[in-house]
Protein backbone atom coordinates (compact mmCIF):
# COMPACT_ATOMS: atom_id res chain seq x y z
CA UNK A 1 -40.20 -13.89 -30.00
CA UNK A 2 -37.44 -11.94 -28.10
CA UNK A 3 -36.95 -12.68 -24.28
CA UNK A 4 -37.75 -9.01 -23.90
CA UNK A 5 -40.93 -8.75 -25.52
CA UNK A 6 -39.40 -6.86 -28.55
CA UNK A 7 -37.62 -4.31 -26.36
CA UNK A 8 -33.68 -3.53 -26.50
CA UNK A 9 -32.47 -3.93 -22.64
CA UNK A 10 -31.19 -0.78 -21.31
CA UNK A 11 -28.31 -2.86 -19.43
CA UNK A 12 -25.40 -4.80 -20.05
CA UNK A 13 -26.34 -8.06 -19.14
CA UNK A 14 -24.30 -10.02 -20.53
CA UNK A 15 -20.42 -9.85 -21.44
CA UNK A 16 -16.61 -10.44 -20.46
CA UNK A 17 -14.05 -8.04 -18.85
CA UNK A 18 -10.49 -8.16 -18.32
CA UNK A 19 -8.72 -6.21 -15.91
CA UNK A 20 -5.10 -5.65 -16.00
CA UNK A 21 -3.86 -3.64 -12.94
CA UNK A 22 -0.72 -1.95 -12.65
CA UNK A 23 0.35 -4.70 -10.25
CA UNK A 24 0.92 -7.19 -13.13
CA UNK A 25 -2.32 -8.99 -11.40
CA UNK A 26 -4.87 -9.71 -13.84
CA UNK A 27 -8.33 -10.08 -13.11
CA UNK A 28 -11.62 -11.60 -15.51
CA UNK A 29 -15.29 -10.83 -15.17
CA UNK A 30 -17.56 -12.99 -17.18
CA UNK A 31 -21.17 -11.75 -16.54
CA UNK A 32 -24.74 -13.27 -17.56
CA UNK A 33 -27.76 -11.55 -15.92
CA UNK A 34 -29.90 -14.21 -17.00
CA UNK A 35 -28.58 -17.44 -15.05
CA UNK A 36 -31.08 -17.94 -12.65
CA UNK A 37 -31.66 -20.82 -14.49
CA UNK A 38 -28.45 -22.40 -14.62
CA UNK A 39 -27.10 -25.53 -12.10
CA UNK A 40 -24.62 -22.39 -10.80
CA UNK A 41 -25.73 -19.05 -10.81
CA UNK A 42 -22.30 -17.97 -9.98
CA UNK A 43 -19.05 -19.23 -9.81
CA UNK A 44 -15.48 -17.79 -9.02
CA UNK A 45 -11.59 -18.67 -9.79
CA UNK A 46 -8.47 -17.52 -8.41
CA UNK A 47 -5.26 -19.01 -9.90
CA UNK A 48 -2.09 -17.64 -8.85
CA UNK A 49 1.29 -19.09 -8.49
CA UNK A 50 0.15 -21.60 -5.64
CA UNK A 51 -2.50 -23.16 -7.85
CA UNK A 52 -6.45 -22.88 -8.19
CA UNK A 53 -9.28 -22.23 -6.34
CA UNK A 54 -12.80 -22.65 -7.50
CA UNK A 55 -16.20 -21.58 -5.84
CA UNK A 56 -19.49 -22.50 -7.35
CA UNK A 57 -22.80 -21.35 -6.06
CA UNK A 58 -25.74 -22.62 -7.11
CA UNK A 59 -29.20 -20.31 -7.27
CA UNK A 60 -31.73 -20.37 -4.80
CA UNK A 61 -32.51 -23.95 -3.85
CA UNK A 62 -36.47 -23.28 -3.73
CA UNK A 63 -36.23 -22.65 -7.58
CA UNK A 64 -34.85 -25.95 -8.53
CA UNK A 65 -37.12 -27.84 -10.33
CA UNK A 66 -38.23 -31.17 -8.31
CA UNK A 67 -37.77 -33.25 -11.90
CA UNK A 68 -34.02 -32.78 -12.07
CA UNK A 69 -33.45 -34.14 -8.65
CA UNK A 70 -31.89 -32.45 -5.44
CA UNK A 71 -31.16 -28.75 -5.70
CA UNK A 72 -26.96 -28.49 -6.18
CA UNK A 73 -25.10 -27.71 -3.43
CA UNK A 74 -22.13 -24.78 -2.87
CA UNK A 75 -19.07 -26.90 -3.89
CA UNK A 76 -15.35 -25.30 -3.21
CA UNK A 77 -12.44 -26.44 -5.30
CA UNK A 78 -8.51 -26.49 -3.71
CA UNK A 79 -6.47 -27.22 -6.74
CA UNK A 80 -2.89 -26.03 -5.09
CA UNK A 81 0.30 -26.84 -7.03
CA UNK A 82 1.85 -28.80 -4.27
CA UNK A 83 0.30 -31.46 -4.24
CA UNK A 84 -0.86 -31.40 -7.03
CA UNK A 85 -4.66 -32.31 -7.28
CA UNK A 86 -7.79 -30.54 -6.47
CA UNK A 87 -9.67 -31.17 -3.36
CA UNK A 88 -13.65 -31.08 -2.92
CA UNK A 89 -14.16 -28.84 0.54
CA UNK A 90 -17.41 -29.40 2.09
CA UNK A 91 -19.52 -26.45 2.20
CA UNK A 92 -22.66 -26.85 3.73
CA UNK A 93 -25.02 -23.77 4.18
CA UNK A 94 -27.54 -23.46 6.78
CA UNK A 95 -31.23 -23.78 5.74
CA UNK A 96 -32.34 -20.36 7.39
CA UNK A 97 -29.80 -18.36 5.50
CA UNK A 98 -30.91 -19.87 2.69
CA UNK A 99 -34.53 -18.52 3.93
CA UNK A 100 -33.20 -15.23 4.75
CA UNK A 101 -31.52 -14.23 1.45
CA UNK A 102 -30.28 -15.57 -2.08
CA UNK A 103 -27.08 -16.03 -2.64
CA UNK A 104 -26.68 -19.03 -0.40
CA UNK A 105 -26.69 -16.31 2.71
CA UNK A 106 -24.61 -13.44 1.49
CA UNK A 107 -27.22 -10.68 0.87
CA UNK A 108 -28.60 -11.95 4.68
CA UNK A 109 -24.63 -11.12 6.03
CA UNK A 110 -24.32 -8.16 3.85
CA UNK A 111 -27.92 -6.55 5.56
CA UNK A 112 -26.75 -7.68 8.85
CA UNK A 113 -23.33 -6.00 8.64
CA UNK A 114 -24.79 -2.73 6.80
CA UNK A 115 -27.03 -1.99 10.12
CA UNK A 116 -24.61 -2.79 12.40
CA UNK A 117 -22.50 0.00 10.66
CA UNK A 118 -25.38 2.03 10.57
CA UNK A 119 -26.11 1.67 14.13
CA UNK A 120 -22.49 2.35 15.27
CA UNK A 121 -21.99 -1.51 15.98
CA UNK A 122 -19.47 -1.99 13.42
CA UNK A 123 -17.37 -1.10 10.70
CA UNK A 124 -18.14 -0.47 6.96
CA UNK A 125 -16.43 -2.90 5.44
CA UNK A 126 -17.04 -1.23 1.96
CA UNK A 127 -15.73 1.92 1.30
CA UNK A 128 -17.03 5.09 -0.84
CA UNK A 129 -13.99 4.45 -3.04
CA UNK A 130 -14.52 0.72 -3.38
CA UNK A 131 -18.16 1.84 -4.67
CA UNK A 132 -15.91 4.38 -7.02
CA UNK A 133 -13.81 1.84 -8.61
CA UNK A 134 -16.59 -0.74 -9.13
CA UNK A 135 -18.48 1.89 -11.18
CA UNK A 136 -15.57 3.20 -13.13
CA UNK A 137 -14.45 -0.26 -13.81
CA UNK A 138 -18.05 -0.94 -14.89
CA UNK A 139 -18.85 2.16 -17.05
CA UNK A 140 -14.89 1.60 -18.78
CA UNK A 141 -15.66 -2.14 -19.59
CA UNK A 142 -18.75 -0.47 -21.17
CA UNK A 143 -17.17 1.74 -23.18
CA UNK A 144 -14.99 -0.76 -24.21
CA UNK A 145 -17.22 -2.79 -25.53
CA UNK A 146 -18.78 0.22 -27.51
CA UNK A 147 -15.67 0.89 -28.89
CA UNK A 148 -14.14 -2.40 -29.75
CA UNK A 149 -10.63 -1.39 -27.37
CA UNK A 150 -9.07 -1.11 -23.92
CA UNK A 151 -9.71 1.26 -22.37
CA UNK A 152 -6.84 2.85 -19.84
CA UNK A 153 -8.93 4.27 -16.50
CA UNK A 154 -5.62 6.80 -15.43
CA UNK A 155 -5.76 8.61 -18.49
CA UNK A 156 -9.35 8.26 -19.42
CA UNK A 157 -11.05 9.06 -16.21
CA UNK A 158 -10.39 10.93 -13.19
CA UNK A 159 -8.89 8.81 -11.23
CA UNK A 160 -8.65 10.18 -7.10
CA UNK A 161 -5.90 10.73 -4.82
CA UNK A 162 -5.68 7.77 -2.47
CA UNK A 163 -7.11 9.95 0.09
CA UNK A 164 -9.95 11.71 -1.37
CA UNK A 165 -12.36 8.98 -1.88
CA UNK A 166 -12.27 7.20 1.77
């Protein structure tokens, strides 16, 4: 029986996206909507001319199941070229943040930022053209996928003027 009861989602939730920018810089998105039940729910890579650096995040603690042990901790990876070798950095994460949100305590910072800009008590740190990009980039990795090629955002959407989307 399918996961969704028979139903076709009506999301992406699942799939891989490569970003070239005009830079040279390349960026990769692999996405899985369903990984709550994996030992890390999410887990990010730079690697650039200096070497590697590795983030893993593991889901909400209270989810682990007791019969596989102690719920996995945040682990950061320093893999720089000189020296060579990678490097375990401790990352510990306090319990209440843990309690306040999911994502080992980023949804509780992003909340806590987001009314302090609201109130006047800070800065947005995330811009109406940030918002822009990250659904163009979205809706052309879609489209891609529909249509088996790369898709070029300057010529295939409207891209703004630095200064129009603030």
């Amino acid at each position: 029986m399918s996961p969704y009861g028979g139903e076709t989602p009506d999301i992406v939730d699942h799939g891989y996206v490569l970003v070239d920018f005009a830079s040279g810089a390349r960026a990769m998105l692999e996405l899985c909507m369903f990984a709550e039940g994996s030992r890390y729910q999410e887990e990010l890579c730079a690697v650039g001319g200096n070497g590697k650096i590795e983030c893993r995040v593991p889901g909400p603690g209270r989810f682990w199941p007791r019969h596989l042990g102690p719920a996995p901790v945040p682990e950061l990876i320093v893999s720089p070229r000189n020296p060579p070798g990678p490097r375990l950095v401790e990352t510990p994460v306090d319990p209440r943040l843990l309690e306040a949100g999911d994502h080992n305590g980023s949804t509780y910072f992003e909340h806590v930022r987001f009314v302090a800009a609201v109130r006047g008590q800070g800065n947005v740190e995330v811009t109406l053209k940030d918002g822009w990009w990250a659904v163009v980039i979205g809706l052309a990795a879609q489209q891609s996928a529909r249509q088996g090629r790369a898709v070029d955002l300057a010529s295939e959407f409207a891209v703004p003027e630095p200064s129009s989307a603030a």
